[in-house]
PDB file of N, CA and C in Angstrom:
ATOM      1  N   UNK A   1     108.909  92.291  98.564  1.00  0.00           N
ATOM      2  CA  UNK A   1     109.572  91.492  97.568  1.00  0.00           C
ATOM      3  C   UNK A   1     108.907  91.654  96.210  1.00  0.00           C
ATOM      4  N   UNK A   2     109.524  90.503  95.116  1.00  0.00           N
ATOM      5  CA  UNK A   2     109.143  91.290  93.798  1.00  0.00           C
ATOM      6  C   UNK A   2     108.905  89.584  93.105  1.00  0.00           C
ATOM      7  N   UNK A   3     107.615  89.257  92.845  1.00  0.00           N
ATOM      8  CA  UNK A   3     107.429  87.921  91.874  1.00  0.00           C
ATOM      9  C   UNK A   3     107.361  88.676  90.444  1.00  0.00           C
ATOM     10  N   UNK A   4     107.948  87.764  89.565  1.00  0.00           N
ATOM     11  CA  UNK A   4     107.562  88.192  88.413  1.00  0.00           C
ATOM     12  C   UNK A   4     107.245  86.528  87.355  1.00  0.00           C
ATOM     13  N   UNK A   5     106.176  86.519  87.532  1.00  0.00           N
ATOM     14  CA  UNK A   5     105.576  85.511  86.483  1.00  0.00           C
ATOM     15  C   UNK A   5     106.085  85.416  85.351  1.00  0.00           C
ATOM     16  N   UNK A   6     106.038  84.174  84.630  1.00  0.00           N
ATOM     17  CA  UNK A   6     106.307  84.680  82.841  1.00  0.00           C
ATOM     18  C   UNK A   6     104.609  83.830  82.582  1.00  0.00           C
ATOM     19  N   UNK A   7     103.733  84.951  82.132  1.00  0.00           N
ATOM     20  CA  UNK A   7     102.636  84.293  81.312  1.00  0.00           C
ATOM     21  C   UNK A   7     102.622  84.111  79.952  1.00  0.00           C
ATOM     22  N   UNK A   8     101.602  84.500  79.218  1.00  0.00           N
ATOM     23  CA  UNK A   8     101.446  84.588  77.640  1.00  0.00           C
ATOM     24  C   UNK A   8     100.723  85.607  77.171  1.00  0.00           C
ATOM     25  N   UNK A   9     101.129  86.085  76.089  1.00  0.00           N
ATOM     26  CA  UNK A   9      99.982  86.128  75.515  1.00  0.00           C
ATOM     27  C   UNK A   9      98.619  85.629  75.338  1.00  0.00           C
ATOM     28  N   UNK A  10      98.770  84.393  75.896  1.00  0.00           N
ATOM     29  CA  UNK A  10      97.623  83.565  75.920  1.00  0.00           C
ATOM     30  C   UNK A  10      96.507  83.622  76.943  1.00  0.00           C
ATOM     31  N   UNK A  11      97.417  84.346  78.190  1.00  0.00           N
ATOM     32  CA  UNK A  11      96.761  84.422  78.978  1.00  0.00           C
ATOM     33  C   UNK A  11      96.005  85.887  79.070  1.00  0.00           C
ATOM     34  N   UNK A  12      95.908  86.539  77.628  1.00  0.00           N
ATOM     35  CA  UNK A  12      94.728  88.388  77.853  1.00  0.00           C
ATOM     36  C   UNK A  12      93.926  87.579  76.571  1.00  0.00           C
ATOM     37  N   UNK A  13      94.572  86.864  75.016  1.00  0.00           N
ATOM     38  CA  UNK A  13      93.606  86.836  74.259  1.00  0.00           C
ATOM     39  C   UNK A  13      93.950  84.987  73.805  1.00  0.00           C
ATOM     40  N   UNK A  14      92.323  84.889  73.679  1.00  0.00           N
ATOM     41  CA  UNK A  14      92.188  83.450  73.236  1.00  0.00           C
ATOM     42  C   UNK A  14      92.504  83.489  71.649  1.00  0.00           C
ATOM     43  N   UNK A  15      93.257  81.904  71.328  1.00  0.00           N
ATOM     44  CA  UNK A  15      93.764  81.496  70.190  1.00  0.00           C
ATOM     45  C   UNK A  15      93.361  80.258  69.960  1.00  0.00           C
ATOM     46  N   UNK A  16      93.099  79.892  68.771  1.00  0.00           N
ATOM     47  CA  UNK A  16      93.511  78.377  68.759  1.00  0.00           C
ATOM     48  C   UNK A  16      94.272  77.585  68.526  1.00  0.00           C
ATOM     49  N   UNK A  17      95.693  78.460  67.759  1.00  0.00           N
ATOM     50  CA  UNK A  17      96.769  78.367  67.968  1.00  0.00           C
ATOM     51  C   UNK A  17      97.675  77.349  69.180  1.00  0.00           C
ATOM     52  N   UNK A  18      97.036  78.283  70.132  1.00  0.00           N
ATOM     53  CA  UNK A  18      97.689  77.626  71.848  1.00  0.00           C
ATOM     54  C   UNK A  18      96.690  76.934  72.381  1.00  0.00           C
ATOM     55  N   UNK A  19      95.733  76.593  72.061  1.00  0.00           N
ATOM     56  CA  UNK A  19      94.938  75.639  72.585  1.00  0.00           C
ATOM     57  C   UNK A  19      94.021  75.917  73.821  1.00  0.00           C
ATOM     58  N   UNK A  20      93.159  74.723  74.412  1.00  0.00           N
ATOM     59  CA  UNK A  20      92.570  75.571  75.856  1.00  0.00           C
ATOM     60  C   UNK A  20      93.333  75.352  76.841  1.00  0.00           C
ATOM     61  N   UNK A  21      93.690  74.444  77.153  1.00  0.00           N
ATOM     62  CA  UNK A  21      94.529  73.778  78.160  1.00  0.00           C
ATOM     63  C   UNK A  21      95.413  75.121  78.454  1.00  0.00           C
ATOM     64  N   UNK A  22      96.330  75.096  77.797  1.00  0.00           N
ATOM     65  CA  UNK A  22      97.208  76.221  77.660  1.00  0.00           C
ATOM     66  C   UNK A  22      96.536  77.698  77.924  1.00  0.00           C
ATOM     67  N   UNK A  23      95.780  78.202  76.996  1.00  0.00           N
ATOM     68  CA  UNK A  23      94.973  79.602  77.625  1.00  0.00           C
ATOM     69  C   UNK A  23      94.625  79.553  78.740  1.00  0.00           C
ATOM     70  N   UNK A  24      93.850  78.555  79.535  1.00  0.00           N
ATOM     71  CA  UNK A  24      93.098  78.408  80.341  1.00  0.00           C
ATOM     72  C   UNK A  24      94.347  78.743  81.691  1.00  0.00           C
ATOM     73  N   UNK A  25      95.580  77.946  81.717  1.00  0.00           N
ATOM     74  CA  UNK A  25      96.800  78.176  82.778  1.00  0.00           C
ATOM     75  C   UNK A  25      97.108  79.060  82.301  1.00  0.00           C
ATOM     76  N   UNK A  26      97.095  80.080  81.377  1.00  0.00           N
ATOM     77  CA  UNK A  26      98.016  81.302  81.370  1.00  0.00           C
ATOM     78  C   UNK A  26      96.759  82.551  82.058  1.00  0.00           C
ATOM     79  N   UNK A  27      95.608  82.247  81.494  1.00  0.00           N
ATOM     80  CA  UNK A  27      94.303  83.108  82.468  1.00  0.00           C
ATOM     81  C   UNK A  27      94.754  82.776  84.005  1.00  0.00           C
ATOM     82  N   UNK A  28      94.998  81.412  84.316  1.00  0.00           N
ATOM     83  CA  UNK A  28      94.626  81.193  85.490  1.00  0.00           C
ATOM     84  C   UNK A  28      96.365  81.969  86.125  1.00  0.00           C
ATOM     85  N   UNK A  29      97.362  81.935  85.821  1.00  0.00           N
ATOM     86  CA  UNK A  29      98.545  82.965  85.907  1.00  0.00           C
ATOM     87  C   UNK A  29      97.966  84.128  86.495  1.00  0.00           C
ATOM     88  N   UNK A  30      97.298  84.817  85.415  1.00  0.00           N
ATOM     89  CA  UNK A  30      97.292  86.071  85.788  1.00  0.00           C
ATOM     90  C   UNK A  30      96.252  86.658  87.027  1.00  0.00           C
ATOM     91  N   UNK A  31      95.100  85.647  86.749  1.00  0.00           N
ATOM     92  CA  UNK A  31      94.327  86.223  88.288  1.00  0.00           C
ATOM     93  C   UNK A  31      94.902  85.464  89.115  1.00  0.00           C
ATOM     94  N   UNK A  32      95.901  84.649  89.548  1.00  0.00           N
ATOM     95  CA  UNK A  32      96.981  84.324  90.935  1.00  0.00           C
ATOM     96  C   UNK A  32      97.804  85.456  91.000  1.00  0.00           C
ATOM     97  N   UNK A  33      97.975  86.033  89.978  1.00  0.00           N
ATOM     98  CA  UNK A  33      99.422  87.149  90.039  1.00  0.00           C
ATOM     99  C   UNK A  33      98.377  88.274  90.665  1.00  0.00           C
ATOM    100  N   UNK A  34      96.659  88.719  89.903  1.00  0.00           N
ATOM    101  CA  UNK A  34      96.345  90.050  90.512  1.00  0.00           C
ATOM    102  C   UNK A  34      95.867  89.935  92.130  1.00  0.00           C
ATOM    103  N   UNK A  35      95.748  88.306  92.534  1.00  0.00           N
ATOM    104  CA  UNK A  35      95.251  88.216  93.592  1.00  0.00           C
ATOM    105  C   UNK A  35      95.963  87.894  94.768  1.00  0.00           C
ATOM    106  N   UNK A  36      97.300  87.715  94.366  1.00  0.00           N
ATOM    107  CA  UNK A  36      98.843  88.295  95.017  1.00  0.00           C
ATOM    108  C   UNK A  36      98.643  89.541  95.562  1.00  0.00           C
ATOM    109  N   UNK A  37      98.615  90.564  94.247  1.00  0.00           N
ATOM    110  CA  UNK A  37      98.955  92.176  94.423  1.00  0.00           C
ATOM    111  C   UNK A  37      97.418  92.165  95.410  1.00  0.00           C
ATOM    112  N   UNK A  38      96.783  92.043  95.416  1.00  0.00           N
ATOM    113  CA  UNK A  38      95.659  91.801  96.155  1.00  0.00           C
ATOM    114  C   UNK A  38      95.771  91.887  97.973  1.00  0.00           C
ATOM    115  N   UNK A  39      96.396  90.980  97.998  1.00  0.00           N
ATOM    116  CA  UNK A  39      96.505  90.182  99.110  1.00  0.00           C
ATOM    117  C   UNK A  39      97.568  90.527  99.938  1.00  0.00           C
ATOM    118  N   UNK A  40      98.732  91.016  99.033  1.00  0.00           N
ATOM    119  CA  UNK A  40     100.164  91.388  99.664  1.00  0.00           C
ATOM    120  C   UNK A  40     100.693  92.615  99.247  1.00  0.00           C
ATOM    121  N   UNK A  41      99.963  93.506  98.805  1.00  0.00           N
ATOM    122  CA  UNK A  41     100.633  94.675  99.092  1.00  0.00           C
ATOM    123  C   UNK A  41     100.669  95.480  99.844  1.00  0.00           C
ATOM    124  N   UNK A  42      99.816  95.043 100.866  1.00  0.00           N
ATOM    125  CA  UNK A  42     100.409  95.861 102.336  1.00  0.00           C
ATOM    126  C   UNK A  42     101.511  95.748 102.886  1.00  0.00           C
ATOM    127  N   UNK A  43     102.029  94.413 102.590  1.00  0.00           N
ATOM    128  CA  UNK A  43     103.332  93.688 103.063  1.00  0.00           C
ATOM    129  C   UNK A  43     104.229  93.826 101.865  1.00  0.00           C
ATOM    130  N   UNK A  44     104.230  95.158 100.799  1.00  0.00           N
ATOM    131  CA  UNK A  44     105.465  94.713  99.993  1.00  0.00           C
ATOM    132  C   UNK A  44     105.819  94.125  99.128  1.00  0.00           C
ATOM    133  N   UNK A  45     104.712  93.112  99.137  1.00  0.00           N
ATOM    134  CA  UNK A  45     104.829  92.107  97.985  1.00  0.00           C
ATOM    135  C   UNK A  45     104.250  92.779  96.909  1.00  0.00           C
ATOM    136  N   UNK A  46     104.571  92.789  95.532  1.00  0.00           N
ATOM    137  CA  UNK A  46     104.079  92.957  94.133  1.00  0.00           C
ATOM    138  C   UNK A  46     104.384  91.767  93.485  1.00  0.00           C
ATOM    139  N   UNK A  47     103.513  91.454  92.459  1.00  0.00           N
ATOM    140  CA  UNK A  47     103.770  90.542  91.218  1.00  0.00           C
ATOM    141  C   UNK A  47     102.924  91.233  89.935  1.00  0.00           C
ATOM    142  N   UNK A  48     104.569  90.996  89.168  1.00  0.00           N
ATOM    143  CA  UNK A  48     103.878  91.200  87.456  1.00  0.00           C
ATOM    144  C   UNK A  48     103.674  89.903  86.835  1.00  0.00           C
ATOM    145  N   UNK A  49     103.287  90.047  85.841  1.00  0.00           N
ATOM    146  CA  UNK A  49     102.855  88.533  85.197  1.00  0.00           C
ATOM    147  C   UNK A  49     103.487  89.420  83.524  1.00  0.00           C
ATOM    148  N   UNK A  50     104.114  88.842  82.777  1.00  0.00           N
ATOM    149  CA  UNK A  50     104.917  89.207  81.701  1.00  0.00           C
ATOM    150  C   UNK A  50     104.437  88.514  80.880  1.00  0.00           C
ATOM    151  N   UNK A  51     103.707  88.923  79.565  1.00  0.00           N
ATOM    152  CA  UNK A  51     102.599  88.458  78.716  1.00  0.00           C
ATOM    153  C   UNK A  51     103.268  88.442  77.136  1.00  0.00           C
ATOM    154  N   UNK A  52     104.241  87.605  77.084  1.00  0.00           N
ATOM    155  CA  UNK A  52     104.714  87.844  75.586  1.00  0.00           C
ATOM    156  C   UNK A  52     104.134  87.361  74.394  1.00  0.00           C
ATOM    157  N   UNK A  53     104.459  87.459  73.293  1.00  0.00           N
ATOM    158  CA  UNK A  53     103.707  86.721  72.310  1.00  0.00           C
ATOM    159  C   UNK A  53     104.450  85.608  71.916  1.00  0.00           C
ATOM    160  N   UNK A  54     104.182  85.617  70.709  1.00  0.00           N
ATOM    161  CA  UNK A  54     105.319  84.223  70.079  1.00  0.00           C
ATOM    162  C   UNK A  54     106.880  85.039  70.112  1.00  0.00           C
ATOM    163  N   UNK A  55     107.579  83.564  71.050  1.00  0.00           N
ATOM    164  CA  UNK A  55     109.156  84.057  71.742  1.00  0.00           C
ATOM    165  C   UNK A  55     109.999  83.321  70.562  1.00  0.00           C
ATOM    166  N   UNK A  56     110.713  83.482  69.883  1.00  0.00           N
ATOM    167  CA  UNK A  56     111.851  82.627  69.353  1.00  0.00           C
ATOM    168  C   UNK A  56     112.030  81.851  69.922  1.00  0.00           C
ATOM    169  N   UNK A  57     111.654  80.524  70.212  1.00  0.00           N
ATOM    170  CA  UNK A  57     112.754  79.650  71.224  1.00  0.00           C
ATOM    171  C   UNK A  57     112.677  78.076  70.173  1.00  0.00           C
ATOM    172  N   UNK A  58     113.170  77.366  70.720  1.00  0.00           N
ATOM    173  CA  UNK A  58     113.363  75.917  69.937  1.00  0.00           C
ATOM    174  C   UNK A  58     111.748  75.386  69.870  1.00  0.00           C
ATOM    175  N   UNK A  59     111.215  75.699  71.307  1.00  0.00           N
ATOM    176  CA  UNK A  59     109.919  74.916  70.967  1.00  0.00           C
ATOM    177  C   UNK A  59     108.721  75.395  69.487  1.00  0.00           C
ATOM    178  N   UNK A  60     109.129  76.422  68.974  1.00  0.00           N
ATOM    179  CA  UNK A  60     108.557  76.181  67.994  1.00  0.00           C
ATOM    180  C   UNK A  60     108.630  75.220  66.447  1.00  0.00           C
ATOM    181  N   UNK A  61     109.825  74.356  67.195  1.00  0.00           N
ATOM    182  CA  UNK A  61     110.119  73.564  66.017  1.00  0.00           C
ATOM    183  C   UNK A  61     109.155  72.264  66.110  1.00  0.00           C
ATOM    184  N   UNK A  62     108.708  72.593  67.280  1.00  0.00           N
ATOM    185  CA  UNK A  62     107.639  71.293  67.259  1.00  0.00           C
ATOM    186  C   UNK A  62     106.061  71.664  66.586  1.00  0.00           C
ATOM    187  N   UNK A  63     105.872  73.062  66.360  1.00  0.00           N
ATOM    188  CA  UNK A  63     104.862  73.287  65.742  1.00  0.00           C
ATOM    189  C   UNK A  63     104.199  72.065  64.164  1.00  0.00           C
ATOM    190  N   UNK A  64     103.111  71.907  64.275  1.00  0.00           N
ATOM    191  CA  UNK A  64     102.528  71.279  63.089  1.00  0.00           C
ATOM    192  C   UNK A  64     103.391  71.753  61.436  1.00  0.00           C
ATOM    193  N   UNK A  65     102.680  72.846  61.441  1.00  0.00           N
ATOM    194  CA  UNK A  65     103.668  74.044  60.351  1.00  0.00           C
ATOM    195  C   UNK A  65     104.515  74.659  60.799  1.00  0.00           C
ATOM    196  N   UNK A  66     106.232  74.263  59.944  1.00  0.00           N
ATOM    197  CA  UNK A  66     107.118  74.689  60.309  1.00  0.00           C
ATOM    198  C   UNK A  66     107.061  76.567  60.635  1.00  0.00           C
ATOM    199  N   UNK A  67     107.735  77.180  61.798  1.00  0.00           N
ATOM    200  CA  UNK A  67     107.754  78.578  61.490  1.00  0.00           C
ATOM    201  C   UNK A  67     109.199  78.789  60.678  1.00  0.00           C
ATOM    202  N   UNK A  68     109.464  79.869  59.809  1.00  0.00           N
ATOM    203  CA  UNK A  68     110.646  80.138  59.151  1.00  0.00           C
ATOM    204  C   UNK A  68     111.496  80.934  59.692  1.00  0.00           C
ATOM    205  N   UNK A  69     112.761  80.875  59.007  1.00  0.00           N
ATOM    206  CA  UNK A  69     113.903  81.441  59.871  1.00  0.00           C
ATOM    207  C   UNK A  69     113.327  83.043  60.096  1.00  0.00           C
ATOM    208  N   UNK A  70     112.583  83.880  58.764  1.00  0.00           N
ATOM    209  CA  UNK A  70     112.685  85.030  58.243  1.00  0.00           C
ATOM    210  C   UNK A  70     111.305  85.556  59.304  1.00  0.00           C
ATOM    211  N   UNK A  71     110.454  84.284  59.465  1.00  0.00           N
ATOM    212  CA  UNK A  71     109.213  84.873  60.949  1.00  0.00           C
ATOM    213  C   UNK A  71     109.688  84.540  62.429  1.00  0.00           C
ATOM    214  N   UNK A  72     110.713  83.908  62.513  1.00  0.00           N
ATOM    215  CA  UNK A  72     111.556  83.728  63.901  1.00  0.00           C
ATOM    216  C   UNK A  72     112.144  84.808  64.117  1.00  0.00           C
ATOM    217  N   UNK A  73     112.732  85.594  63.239  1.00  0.00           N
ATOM    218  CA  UNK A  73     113.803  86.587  63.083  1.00  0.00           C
ATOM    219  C   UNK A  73     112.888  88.455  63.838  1.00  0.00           C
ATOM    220  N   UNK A  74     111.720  88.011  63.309  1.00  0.00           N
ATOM    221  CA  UNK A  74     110.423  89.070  63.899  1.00  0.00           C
ATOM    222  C   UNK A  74     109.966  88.693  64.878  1.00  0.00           C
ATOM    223  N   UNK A  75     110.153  87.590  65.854  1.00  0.00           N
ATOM    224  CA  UNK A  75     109.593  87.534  66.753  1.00  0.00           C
ATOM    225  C   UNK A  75     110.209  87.861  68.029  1.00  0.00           C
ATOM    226  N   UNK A  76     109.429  88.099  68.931  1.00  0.00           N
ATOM    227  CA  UNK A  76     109.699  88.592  70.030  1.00  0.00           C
ATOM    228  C   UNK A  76     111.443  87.713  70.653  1.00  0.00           C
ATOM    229  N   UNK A  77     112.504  88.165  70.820  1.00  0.00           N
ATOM    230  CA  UNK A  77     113.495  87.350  71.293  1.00  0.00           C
ATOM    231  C   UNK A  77     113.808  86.992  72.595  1.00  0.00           C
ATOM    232  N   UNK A  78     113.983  85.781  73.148  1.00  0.00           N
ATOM    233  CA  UNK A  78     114.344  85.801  74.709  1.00  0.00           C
ATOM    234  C   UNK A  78     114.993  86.844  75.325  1.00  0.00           C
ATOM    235  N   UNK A  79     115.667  86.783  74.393  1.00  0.00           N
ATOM    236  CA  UNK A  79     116.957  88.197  75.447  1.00  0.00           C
ATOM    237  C   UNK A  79     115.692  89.591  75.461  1.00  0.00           C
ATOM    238  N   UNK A  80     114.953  89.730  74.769  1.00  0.00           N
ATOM    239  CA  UNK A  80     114.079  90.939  74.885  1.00  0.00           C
ATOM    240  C   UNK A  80     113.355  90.940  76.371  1.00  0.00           C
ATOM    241  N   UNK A  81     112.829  89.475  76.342  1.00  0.00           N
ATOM    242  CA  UNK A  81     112.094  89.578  77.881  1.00  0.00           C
ATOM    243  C   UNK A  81     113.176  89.018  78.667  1.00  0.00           C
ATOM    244  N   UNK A  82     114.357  88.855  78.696  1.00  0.00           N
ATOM    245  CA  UNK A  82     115.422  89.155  79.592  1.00  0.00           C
ATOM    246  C   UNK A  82     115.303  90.586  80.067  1.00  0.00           C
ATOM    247  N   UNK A  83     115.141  91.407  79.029  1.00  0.00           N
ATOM    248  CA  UNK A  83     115.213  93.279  79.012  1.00  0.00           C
ATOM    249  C   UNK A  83     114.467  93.553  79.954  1.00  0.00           C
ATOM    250  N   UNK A  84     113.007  93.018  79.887  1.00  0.00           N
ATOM    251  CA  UNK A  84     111.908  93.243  80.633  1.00  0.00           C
ATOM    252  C   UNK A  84     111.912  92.882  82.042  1.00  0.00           C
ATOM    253  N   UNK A  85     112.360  91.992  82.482  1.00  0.00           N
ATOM    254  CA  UNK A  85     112.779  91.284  83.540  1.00  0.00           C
ATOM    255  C   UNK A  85     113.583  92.211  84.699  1.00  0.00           C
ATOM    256  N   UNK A  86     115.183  92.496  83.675  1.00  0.00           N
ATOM    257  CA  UNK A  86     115.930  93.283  84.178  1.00  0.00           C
ATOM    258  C   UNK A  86     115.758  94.914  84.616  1.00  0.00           C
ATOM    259  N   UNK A  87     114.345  95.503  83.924  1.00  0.00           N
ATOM    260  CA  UNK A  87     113.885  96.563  83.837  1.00  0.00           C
ATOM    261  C   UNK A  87     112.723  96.635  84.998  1.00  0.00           C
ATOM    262  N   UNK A  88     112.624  95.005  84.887  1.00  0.00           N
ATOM    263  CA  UNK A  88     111.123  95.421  86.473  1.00  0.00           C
ATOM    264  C   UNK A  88     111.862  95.596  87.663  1.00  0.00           C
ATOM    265  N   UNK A  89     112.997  94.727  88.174  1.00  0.00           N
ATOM    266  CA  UNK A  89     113.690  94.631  88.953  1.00  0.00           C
ATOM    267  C   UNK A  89     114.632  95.336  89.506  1.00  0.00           C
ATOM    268  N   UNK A  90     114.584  96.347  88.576  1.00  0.00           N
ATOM    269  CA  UNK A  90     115.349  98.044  88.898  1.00  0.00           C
ATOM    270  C   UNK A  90     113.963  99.055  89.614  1.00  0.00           C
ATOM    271  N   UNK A  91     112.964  98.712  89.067  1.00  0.00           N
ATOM    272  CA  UNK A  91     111.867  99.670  89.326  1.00  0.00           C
ATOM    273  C   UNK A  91     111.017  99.813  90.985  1.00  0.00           C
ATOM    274  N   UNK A  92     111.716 101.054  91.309  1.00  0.00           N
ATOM    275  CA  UNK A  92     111.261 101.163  93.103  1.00  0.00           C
ATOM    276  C   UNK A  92     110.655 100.534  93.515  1.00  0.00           C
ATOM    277  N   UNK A  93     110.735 100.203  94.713  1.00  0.00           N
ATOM    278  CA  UNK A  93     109.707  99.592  95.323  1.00  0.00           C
ATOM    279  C   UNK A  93     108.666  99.689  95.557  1.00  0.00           C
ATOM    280  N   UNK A  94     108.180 100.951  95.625  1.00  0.00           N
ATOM    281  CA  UNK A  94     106.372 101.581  95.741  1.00  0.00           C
ATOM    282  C   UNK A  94     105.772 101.742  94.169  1.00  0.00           C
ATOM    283  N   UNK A  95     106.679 100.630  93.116  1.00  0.00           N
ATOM    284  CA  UNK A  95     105.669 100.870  92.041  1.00  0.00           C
ATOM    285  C   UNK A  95     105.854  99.497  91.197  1.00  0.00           C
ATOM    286  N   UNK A  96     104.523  99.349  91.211  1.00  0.00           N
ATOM    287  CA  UNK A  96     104.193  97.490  90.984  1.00  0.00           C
ATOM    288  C   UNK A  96     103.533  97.686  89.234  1.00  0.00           C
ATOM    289  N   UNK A  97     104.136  96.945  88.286  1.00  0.00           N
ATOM    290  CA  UNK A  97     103.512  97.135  86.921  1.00  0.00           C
ATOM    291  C   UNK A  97     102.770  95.735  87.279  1.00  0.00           C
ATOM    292  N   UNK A  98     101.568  95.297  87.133  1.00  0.00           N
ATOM    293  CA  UNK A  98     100.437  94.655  87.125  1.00  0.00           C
ATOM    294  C   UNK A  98     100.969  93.147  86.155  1.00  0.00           C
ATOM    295  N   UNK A  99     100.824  93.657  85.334  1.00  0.00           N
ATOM    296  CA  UNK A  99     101.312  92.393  84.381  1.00  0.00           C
ATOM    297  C   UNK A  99     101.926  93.612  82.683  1.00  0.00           C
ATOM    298  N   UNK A 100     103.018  93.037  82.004  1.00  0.00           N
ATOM    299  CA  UNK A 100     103.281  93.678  80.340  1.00  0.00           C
ATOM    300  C   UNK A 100     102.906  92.585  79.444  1.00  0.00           C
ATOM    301  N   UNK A 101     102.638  93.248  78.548  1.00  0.00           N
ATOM    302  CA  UNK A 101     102.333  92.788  77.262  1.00  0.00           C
ATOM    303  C   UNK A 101     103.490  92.759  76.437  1.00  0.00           C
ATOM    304  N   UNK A 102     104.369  91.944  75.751  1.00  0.00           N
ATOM    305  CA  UNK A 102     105.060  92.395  74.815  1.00  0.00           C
ATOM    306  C   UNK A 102     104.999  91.623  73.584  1.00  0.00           C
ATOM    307  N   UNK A 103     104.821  92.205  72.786  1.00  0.00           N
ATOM    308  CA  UNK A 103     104.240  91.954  71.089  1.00  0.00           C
ATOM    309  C   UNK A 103     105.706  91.912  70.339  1.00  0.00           C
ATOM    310  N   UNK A 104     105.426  91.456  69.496  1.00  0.00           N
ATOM    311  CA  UNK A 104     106.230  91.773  68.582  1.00  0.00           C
ATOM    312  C   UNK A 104     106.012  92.906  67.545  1.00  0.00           C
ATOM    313  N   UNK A 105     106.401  93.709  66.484  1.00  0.00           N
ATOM    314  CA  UNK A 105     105.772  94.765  65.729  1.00  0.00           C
ATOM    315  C   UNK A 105     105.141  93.806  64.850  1.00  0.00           C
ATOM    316  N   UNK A 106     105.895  92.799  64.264  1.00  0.00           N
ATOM    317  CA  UNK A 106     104.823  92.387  63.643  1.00  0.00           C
ATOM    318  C   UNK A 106     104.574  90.884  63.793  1.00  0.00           C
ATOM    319  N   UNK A 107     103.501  91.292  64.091  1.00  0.00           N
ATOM    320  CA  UNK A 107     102.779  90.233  65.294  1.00  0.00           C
ATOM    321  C   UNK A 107     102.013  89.439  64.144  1.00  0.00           C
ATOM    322  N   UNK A 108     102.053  87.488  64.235  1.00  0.00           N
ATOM    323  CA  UNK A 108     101.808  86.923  63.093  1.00  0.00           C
ATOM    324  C   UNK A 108     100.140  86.891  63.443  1.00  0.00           C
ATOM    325  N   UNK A 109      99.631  87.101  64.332  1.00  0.00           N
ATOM    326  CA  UNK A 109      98.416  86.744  64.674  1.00  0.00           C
ATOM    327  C   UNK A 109      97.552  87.986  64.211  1.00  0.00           C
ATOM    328  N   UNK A 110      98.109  89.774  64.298  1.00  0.00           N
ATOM    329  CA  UNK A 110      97.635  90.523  63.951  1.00  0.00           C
ATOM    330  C   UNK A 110      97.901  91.070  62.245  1.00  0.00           C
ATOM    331  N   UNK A 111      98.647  90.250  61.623  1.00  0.00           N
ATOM    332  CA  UNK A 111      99.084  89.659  60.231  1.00  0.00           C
ATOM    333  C   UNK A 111      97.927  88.722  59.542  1.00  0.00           C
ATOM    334  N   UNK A 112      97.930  87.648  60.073  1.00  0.00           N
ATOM    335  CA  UNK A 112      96.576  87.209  59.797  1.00  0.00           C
ATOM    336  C   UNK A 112      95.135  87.586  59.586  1.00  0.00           C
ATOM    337  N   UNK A 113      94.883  88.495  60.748  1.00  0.00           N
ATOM    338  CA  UNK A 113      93.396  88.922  61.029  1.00  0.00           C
ATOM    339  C   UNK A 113      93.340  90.409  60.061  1.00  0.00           C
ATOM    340  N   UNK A 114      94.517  90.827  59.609  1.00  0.00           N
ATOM    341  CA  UNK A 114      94.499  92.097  58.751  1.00  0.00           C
ATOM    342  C   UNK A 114      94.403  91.340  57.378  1.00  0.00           C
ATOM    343  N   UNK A 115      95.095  90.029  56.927  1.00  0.00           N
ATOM    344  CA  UNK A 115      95.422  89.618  55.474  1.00  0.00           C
ATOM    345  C   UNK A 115      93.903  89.085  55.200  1.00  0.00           C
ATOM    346  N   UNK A 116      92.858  88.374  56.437  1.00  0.00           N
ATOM    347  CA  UNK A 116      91.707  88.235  56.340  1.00  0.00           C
ATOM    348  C   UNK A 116      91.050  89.076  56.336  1.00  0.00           C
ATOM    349  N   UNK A 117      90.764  90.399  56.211  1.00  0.00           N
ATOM    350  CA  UNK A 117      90.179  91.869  56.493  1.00  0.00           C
ATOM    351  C   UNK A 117      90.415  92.593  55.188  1.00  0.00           C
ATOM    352  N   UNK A 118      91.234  92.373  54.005  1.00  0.00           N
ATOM    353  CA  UNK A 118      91.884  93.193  53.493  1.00  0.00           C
ATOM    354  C   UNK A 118      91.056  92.561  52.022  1.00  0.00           C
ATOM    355  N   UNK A 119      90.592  93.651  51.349  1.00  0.00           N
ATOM    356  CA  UNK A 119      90.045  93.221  49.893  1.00  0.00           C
ATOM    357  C   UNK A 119      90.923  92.478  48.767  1.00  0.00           C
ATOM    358  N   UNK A 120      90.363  91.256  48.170  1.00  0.00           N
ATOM    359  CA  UNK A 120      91.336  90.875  47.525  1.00  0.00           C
ATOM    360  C   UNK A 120      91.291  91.124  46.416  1.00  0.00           C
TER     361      UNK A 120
END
């Protein structure tokens, strides 16, 4: 059979953004998902764990600072990790992707750490 987790981004790199609480269950995601593939792939079983970044969805309207239509519009879209989803679930059975990463191109977190890096 085929689990497919939805983790975070949160769960490969720490933020403070998402808090600990939050990092801490998206870490704890992914070593249940490698200790699945662990445990059950003699029997068939695989699990990916799907690691997106910031998704478009409503809950960012609860953010402190509003996000804008024009940085929603760059971010990673549900229907994208719909794509991903629909793309693991085609993929043979003798081949297990571990966990994906999917970023956005332009990723607000790797926006930041470059606009802090950059001579002013």
């Amino acid at each position: 059979g085929l689990i497919i987790n939805i983790s975070s981004w949160a769960g490969k790199h720490v933020s403070v953004v998402t808090g600990p609480a939050y990092t801490a269950a998206k870490h704890a995601m992914n070593a249940m998902n490698e200790s699945i593939n662990m445990e059950a792939c003699t029997y068939g079983v695989r699990a990916t764990a799907i690691c997106p970044g910031e998704v478009a969805t409503p809950i960012l309207d609860n953010r402190p600072i509003p996000v804008t239509q024009e940085d929603r519009d760059k971010m990673v879209q549900a229907e994208d990790c719909g794509e991903v989803i629909r793309f693991l679930a085609t993929l043979p059975k003798h081949v297990c992707i571990n966990d994906m990463t999917i970023s956005p191109t332009w990723n607000r977190g790797y926006v930041a750490a470059a606009g802090s890096q950059l001579p002013r």
